[in-house]
Protein backbone atom coordinates (compact mmCIF):
# COMPACT_ATOMS: atom_id res chain seq x y z
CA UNK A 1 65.90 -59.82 -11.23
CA UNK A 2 62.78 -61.78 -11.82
CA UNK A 3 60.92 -58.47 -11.54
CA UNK A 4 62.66 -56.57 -13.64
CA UNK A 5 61.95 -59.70 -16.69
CA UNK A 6 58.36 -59.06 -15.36
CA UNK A 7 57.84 -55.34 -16.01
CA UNK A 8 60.15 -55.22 -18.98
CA UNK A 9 58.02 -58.11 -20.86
CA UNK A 10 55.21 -56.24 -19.90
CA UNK A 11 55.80 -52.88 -21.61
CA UNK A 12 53.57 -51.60 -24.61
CA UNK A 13 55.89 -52.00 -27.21
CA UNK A 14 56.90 -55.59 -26.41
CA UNK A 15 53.10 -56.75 -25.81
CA UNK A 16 52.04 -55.26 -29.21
CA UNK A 17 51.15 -57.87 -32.23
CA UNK A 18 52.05 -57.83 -35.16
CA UNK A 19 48.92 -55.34 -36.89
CA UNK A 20 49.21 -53.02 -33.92
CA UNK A 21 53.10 -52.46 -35.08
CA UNK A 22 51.99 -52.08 -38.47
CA UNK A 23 49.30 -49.84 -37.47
CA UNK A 24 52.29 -47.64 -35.99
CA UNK A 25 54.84 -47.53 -38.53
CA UNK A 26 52.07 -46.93 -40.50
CA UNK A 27 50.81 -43.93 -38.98
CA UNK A 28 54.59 -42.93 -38.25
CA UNK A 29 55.46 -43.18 -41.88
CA UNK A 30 52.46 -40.77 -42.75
CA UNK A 31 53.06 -38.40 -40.31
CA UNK A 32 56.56 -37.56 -41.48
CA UNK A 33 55.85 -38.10 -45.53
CA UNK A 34 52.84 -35.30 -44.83
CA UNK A 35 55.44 -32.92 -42.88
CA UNK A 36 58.21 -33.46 -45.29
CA UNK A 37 55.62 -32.80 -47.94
CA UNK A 38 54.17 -29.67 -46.48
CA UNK A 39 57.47 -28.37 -46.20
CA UNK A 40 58.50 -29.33 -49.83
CA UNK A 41 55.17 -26.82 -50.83
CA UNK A 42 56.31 -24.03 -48.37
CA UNK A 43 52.74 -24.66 -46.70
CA UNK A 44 52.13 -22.21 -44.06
CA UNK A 45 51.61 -24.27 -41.16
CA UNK A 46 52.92 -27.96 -41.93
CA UNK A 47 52.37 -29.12 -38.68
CA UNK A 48 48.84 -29.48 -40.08
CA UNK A 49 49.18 -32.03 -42.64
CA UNK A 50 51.01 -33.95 -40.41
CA UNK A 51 48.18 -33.43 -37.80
CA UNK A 52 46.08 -34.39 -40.56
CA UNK A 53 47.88 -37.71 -41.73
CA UNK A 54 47.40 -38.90 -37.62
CA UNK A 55 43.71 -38.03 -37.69
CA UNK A 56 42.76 -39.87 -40.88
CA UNK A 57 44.86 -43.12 -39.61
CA UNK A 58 42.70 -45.87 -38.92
CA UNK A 59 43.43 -49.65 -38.69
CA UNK A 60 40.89 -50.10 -41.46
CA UNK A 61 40.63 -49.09 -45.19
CA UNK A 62 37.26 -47.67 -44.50
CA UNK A 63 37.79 -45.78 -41.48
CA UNK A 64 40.47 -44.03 -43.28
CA UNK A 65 38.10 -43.08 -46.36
CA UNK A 66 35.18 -41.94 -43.98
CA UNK A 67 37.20 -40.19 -41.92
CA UNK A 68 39.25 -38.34 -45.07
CA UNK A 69 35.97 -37.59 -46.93
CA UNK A 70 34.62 -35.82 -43.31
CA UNK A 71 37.32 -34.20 -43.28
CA UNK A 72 38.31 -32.69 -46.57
CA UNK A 73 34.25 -31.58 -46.53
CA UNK A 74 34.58 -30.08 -43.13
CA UNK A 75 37.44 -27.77 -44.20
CA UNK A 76 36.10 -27.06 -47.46
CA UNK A 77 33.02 -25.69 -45.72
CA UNK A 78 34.77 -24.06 -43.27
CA UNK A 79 37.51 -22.21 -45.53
CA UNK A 80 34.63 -21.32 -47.71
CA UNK A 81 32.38 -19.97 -44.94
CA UNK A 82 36.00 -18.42 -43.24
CA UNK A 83 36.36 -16.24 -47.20
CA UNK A 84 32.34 -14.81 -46.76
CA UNK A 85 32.17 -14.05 -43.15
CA UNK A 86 35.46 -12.65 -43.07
CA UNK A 87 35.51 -11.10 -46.21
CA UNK A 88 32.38 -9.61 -45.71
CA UNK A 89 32.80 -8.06 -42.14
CA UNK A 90 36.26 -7.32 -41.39
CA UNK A 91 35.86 -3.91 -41.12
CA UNK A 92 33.43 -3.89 -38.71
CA UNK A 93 34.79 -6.11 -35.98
CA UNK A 94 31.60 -6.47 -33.65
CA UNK A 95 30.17 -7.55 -36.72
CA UNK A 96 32.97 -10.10 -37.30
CA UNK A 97 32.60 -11.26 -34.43
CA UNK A 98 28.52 -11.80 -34.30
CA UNK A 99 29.51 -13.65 -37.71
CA UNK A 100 32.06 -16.21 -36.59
CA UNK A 101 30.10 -17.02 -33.31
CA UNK A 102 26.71 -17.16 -35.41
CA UNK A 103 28.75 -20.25 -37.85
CA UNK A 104 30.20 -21.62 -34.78
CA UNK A 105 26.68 -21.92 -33.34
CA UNK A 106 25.05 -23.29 -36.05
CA UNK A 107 27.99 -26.05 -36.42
CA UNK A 108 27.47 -27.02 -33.55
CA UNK A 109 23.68 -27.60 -33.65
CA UNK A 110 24.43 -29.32 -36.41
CA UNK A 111 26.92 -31.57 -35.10
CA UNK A 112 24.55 -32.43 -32.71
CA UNK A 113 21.88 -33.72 -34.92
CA UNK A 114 23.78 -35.82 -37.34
CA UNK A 115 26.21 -38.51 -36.29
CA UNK A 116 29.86 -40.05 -37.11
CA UNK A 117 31.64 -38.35 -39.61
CA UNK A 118 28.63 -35.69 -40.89
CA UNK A 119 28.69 -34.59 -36.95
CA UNK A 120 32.75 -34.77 -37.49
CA UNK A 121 32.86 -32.74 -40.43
CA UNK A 122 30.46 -30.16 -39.25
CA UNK A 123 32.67 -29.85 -35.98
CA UNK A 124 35.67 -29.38 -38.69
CA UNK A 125 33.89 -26.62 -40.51
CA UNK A 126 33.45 -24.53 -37.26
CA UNK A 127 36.67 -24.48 -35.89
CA UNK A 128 38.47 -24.42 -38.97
CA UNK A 129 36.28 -21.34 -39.86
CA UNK A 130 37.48 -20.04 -36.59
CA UNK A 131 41.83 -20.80 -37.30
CA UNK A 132 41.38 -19.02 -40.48
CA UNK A 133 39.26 -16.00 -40.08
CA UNK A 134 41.01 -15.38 -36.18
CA UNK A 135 44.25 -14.53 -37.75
CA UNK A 136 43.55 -11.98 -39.99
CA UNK A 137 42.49 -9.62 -37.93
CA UNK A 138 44.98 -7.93 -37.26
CA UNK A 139 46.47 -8.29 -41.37
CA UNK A 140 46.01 -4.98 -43.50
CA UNK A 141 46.23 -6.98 -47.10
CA UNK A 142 42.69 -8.40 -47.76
CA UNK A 143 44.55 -11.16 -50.27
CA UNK A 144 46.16 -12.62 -46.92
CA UNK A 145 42.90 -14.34 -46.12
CA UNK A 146 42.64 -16.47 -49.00
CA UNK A 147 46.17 -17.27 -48.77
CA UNK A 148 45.41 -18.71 -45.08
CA UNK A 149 42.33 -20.39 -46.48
CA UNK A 150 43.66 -22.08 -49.20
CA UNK A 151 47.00 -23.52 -47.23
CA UNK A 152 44.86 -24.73 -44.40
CA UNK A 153 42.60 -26.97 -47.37
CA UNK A 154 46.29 -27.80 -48.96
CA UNK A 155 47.66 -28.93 -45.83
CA UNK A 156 44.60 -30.84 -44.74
CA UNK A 157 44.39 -32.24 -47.98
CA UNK A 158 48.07 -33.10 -48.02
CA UNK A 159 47.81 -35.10 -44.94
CA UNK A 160 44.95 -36.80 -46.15
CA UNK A 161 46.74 -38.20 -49.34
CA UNK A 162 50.17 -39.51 -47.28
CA UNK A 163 47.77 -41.28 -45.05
CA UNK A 164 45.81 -42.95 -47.21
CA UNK A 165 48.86 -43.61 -49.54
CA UNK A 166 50.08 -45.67 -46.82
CA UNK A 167 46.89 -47.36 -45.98
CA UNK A 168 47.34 -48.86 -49.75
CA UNK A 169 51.80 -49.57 -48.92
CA UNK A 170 50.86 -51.17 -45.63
CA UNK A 171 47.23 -52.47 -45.74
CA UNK A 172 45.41 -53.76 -42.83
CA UNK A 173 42.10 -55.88 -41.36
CA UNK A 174 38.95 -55.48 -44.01
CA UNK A 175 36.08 -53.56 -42.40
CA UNK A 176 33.97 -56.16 -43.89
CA UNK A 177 35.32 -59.48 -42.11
CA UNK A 178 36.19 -57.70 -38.61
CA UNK A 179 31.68 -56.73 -39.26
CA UNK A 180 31.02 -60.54 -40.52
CA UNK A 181 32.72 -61.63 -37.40
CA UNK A 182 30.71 -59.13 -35.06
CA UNK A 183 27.18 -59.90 -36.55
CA UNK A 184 28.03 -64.06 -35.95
CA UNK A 185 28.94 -63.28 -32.43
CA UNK A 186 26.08 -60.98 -31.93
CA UNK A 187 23.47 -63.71 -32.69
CA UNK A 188 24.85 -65.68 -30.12
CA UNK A 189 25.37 -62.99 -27.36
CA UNK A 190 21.48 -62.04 -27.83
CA UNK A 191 20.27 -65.50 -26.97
CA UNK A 192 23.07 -65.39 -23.84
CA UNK A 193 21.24 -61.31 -22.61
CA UNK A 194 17.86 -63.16 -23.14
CA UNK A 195 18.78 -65.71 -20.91
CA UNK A 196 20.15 -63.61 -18.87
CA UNK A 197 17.37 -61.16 -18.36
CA UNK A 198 14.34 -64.44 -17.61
CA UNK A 199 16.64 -64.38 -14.02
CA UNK A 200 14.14 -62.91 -11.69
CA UNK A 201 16.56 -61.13 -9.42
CA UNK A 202 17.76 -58.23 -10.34
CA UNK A 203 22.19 -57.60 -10.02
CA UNK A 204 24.20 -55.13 -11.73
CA UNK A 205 25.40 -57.70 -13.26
CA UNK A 206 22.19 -57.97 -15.68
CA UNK A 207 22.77 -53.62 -16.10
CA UNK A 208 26.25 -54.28 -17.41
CA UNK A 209 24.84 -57.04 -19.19
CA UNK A 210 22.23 -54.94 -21.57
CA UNK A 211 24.50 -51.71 -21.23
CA UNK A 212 26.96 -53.97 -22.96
CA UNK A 213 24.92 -55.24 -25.96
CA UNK A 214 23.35 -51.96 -26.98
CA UNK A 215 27.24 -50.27 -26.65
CA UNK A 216 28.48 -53.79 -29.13
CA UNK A 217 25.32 -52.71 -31.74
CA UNK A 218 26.25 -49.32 -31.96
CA UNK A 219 29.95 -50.60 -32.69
CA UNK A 220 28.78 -52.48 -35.64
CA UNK A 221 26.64 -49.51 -36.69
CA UNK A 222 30.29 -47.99 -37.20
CA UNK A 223 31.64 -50.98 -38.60
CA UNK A 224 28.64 -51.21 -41.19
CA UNK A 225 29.83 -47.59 -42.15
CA UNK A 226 33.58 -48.27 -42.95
CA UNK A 227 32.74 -51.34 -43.91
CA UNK A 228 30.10 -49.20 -46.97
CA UNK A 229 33.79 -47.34 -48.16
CA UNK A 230 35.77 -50.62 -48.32
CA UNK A 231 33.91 -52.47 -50.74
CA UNK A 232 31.21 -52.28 -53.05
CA UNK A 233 29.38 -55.41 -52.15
CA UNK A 234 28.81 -54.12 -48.60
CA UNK A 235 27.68 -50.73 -50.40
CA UNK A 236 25.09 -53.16 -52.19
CA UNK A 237 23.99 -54.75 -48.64
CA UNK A 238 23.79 -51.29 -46.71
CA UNK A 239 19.90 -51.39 -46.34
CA UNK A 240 19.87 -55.09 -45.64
CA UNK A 241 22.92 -54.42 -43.08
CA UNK A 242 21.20 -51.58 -41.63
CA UNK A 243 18.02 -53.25 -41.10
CA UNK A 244 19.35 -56.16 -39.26
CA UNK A 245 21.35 -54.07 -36.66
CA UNK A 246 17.97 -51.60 -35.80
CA UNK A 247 16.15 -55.40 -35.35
CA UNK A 248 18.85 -56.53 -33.13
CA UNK A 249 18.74 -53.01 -31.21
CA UNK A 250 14.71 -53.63 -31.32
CA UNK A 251 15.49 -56.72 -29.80
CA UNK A 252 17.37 -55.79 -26.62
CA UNK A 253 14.29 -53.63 -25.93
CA UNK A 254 11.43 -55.95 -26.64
CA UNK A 255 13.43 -58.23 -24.50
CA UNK A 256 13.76 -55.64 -21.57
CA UNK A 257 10.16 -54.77 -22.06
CA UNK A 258 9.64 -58.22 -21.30
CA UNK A 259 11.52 -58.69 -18.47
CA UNK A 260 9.81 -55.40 -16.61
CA UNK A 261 5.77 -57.36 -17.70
CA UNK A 262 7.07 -60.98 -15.73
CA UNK A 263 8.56 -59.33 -12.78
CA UNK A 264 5.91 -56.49 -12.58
């Protein structure tokens, strides 16, 4: 019997606190407005506003408005280049298909030399390129296509607004005191690394250690970026913001660099 208390008190829903509950109902709520929504506007495919509303839902205000504005940009770009590729080489379906892969190629290469949500929304304007230009292959009106493209944006679009409509009903944690928070403890977890790495042996310990602090900078780095949509004082302090985290990153290698002179 004791057991049993044991595992049941120890289930998810039981542990949660009270902002990962709202966090929850929050992104439950969304999902079901966006579907019930999509379905009001005989949307093609609703399922993708409600897809949508679950991508976009982040504990934070600016999360959510990052991640929205990669998105709607993503599918924009991608419904747009979906209308010109397809439009242009439907007939000719080698041709179509040098097209597509050609976008989905150069997405790519861009996603891989930007980061966060440019990378994101490239990613978004490949594959979404891809969903909408796929399906008309095998359509014999030419109109068809822009009716996919245009309810793939609406549903996106639609998902987008119930989510962020109930980021403003059930508001969470500010990016910018969650990245106040972070930069305090970070001055203080430096001077503990630096400490740590004068030790002249060498453990995994002190790998974990720097592995550690360069994974908690790059953190803030994202925090510094939701925390630019939340509020226009941090929008003010970007370049100051940004600044201090590359020193701190400079930091964990100047210390490093250090370490390998003294025991070398």
């Amino acid at each position: 019997m004791k057991l049993q208390a044991l595992t049941w008190r120890s289930l998810p829903w039981i542990k949660a606190s009270r902002p990962q509950w709202r966090y929850a109902l929050r992104n439950g709520i969304a999902m079901c407005l966006a579907l019930s929504v999509a379905y009001w506007l005989n949307l093609d495919e609703p399922y993708w506003a409600m897809t949508s509303a679950a991508v976009v839902s982040f504990p934070t205000v600016g999360g959510v408005i990052s991640k929205s504005f990669g998105r709607i940009a993503g599918s924009l770009l991608g419904a747009c280049a979906a209308l010109l590729l397809a439009g242009h080489t439907l007939n000719d379906p080698w041709l179509f298909l040098f097209s597509i892969s050609a976008w989905i190629a150069l997405c790519t290469w861009a996603c891989a030399m930007f980061t966060n949500n440019v990378a994101y929304a490239f990613q978004l304007a490949g594959y979404t390129c891809a969903i909408i230009a796929f399906p008309v292959i095998n359509i014999t009106d030419a109109n068809e296509l822009w009716t996919i493209a245009q309810s793939r944006v609406c549903e996106v679009i639609v998902g987008i607004l119930c989510g962020g409509l109930m980021m403003m009903i059930l508001p969470s944690t500010s990016d910018g005191a969650t990245l106040l928070t972070a930069l305090k403890n970070m001055h203080a977890r430096l001077l503990e690394h630096a400490s740590l790495l004068w030790v002249p042996e060498t453990t995994d310990a002190i790998r974990t250690a720097h592995e550690s602090v360069i994974g908690q900078i790059l953190t803030m780095n994202l925090l510094r970026i939701q925390a630019f949509w939340s509020h226009y004082r941090f929008r003010r302090q970007n370049p100051l913001l940004n600044y201090l985290l590359h020193q701190q990153l400079r930091m964990t290698s100047v210390i490093s660099s250090l370490r390998r002179m003294l025991l070398n």
